[in-house]
N, C-alpha and C. Protein backbone atom coordinates (compact mmCIF):
# COMPACT_ATOMS: atom_id res chain seq x y z
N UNK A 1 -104.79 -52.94 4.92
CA UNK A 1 -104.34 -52.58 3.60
C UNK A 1 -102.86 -52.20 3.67
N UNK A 2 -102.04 -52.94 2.83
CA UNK A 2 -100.85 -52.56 2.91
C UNK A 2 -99.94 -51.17 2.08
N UNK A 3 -99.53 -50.51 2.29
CA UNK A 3 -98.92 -49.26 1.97
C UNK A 3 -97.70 -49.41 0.73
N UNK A 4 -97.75 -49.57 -0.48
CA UNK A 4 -96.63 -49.21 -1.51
C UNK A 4 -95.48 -48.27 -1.11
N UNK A 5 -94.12 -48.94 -1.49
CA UNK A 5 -93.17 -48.42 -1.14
C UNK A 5 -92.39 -47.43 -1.94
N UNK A 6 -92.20 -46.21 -1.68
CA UNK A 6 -92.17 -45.14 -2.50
C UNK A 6 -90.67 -45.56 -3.70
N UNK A 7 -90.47 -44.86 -4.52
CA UNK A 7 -89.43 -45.26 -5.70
C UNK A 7 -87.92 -45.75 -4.90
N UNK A 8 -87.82 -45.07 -3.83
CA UNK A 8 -86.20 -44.70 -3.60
C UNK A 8 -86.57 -45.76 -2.40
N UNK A 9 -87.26 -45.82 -1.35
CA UNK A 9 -87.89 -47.24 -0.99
C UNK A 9 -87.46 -48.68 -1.43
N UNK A 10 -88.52 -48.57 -2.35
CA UNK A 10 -88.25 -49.73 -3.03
C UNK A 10 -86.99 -50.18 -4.06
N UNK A 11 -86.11 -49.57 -4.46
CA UNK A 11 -84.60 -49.29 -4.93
C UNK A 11 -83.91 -49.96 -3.55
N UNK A 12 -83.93 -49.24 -2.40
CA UNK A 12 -83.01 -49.71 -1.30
C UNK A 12 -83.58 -51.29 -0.99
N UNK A 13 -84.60 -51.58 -0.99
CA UNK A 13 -85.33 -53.15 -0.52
C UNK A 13 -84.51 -53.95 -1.39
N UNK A 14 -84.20 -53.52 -2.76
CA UNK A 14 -84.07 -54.60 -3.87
C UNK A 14 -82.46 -54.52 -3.68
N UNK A 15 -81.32 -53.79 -3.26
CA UNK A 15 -80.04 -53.44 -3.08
C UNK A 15 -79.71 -54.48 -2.42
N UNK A 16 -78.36 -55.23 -2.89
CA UNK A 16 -77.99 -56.22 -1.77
C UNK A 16 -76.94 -55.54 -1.08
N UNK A 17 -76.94 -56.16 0.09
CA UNK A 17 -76.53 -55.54 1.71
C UNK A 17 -74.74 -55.24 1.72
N UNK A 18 -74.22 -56.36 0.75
CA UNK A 18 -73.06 -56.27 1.04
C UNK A 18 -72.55 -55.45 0.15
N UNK A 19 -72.96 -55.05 -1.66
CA UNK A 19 -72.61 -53.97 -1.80
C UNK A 19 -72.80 -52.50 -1.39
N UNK A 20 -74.28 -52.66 -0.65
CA UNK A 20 -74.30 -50.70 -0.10
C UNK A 20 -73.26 -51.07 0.75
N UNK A 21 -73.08 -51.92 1.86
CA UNK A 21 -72.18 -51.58 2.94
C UNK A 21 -70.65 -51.27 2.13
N UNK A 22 -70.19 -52.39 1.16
CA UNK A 22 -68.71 -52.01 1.08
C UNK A 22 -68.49 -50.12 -0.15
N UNK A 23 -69.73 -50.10 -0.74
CA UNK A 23 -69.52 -48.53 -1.25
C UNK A 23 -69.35 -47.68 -0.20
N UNK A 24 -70.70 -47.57 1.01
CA UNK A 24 -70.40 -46.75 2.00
C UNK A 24 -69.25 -46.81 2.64
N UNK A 25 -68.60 -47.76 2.90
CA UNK A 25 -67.02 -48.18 3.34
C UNK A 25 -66.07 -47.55 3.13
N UNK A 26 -66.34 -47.97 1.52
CA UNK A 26 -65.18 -46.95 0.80
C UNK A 26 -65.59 -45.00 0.51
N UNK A 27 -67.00 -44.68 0.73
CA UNK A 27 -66.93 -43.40 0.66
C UNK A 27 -66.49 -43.13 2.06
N UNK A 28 -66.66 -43.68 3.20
CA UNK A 28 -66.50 -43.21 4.39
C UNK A 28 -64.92 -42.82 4.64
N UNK A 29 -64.29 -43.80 4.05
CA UNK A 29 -62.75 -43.76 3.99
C UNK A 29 -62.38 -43.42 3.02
N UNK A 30 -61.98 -42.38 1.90
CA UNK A 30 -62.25 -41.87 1.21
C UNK A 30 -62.33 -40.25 1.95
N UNK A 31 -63.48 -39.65 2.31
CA UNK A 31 -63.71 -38.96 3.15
C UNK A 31 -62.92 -38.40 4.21
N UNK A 32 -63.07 -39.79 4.91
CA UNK A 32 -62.34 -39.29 6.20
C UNK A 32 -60.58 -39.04 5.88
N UNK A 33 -59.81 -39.91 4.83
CA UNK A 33 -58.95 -39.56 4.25
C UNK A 33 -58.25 -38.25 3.34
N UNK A 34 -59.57 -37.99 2.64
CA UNK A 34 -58.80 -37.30 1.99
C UNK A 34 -58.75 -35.70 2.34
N UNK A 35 -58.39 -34.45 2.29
CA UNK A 35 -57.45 -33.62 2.33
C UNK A 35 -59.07 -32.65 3.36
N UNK A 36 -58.56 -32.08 3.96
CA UNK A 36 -59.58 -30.44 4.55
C UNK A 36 -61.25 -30.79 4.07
N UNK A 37 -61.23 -29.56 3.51
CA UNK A 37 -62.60 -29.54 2.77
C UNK A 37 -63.15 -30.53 1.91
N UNK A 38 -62.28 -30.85 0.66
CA UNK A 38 -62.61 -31.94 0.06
C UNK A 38 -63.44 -33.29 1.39
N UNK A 39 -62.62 -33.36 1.84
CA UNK A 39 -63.36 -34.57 2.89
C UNK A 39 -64.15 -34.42 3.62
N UNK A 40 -64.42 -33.07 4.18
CA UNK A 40 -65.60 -32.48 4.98
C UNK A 40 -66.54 -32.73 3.80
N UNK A 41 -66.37 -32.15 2.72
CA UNK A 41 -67.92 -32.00 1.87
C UNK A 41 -68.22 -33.74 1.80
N UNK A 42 -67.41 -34.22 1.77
CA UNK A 42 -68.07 -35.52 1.04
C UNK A 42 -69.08 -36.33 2.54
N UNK A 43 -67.54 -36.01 3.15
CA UNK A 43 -68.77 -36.86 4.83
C UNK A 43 -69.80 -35.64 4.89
N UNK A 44 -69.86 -35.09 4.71
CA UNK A 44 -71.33 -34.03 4.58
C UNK A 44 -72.55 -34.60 3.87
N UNK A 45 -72.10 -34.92 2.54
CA UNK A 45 -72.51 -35.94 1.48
C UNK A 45 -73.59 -36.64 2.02
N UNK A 46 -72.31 -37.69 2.85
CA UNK A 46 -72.99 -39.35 3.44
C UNK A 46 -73.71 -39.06 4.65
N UNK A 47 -73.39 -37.43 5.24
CA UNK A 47 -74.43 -37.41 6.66
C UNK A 47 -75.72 -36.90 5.91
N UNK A 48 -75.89 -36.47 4.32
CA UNK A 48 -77.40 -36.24 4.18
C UNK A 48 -77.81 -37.33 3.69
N UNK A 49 -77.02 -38.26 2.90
CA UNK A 49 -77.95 -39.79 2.95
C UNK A 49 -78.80 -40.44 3.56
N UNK A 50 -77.47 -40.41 5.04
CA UNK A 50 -77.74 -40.93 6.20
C UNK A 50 -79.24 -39.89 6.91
N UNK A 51 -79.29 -39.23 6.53
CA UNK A 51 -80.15 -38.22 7.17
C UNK A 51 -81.95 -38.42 6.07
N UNK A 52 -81.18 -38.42 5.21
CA UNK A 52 -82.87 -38.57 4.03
C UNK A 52 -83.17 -40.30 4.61
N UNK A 53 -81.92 -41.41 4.77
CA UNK A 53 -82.63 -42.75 4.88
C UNK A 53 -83.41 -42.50 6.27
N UNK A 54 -83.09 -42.06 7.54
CA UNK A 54 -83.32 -42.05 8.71
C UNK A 54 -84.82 -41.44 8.11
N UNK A 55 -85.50 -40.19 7.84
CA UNK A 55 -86.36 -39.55 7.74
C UNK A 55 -87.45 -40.51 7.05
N UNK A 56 -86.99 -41.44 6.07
CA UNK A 56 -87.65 -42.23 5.05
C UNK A 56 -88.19 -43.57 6.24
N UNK A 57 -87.19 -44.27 6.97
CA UNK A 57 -87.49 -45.19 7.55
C UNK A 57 -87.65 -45.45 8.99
N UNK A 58 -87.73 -43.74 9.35
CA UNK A 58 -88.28 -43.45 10.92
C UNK A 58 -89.63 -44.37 11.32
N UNK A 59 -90.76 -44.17 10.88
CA UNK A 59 -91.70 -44.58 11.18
C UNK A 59 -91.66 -46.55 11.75
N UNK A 60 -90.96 -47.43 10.77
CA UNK A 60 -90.14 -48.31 10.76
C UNK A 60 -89.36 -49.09 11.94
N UNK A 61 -88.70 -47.67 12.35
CA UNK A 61 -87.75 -48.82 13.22
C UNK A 61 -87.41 -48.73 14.58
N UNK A 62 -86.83 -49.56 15.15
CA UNK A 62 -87.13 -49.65 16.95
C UNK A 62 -86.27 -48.35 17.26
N UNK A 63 -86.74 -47.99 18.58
CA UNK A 63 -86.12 -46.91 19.33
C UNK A 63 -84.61 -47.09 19.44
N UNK A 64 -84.07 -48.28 19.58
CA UNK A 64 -82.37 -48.29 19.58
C UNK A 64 -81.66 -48.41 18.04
N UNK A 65 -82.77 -48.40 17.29
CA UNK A 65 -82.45 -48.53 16.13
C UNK A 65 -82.48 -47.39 15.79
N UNK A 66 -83.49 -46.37 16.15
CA UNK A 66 -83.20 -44.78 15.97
C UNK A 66 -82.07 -43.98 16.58
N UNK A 67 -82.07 -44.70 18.44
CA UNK A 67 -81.00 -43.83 18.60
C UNK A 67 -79.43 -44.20 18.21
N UNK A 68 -79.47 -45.08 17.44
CA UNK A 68 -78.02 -45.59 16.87
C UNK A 68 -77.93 -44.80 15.44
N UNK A 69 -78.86 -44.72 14.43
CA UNK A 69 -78.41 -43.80 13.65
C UNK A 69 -78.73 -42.62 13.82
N UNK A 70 -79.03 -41.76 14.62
CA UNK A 70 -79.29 -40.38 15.19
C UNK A 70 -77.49 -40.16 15.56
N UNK A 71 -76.85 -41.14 16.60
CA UNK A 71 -75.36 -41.15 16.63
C UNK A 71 -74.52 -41.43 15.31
N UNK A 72 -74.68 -42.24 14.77
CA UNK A 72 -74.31 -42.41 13.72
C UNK A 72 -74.29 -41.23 12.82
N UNK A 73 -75.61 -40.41 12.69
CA UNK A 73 -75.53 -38.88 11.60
C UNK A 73 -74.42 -37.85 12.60
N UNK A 74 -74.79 -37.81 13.66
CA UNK A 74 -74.48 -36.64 14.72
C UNK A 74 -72.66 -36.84 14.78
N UNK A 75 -71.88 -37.91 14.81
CA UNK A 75 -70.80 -38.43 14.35
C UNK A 75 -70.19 -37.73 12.92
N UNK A 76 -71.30 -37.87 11.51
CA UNK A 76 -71.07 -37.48 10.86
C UNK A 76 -70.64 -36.52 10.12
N UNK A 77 -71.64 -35.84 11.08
CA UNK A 77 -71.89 -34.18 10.51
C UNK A 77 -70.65 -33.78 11.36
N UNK A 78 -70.49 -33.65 12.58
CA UNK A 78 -69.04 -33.32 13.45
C UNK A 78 -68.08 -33.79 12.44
N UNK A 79 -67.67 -34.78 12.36
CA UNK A 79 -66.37 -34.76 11.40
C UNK A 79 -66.56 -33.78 10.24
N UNK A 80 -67.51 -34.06 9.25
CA UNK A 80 -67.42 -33.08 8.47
C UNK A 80 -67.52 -31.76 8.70
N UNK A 81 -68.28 -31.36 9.51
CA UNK A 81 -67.50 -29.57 10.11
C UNK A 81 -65.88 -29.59 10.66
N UNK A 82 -65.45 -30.51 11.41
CA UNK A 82 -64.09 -30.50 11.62
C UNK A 82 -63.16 -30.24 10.40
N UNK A 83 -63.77 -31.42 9.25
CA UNK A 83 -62.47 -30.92 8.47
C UNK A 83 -62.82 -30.04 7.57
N UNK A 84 -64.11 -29.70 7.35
CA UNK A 84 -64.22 -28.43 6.53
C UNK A 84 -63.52 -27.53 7.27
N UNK A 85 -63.96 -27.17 8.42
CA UNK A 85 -63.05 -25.95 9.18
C UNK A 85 -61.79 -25.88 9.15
């Protein structure tokens, strides 16, 4: 029996690839650009995205596929404490 994919799930399935990537692009840079805090909060932002998608599609995906966005959040969150601080 196959399992229904929850609202926010099924939203990301139907998203095409090349606009999430070039928004995240531009929030990432954006972010990492702009001034102290302002840019800490926002990469803060994209490390809880990054953190709710990981939690949503753990079950999902291969072990190098976990430990690449586990680096990928852990990356995140460090910058954004850097420039909040």
């Amino acid at each position: 029996m196959q399992r229904t994919q929850s609202g926010i799930a099924a939203r990301l399935a139907r998203a095409n690839p090349t606009t999430v990537f070039l928004v995240t692009l531009a929030l990432v840079l954006v972010a990492f650009f702009a001034p102290g805090p302002v840019g800490g909060l926002l990469m803060l932002l994209l490390a809880a995205g990054v953190a709710a998608l990981l939690i949503t599609t753990w079950r999902v995906q291969t072990p190098p596929t976990r430990a690449i966005r586990l680096l990928v959040l852990t990356m995140l969150v460090t910058v954004g404490l850097v420039k909040l601080l």
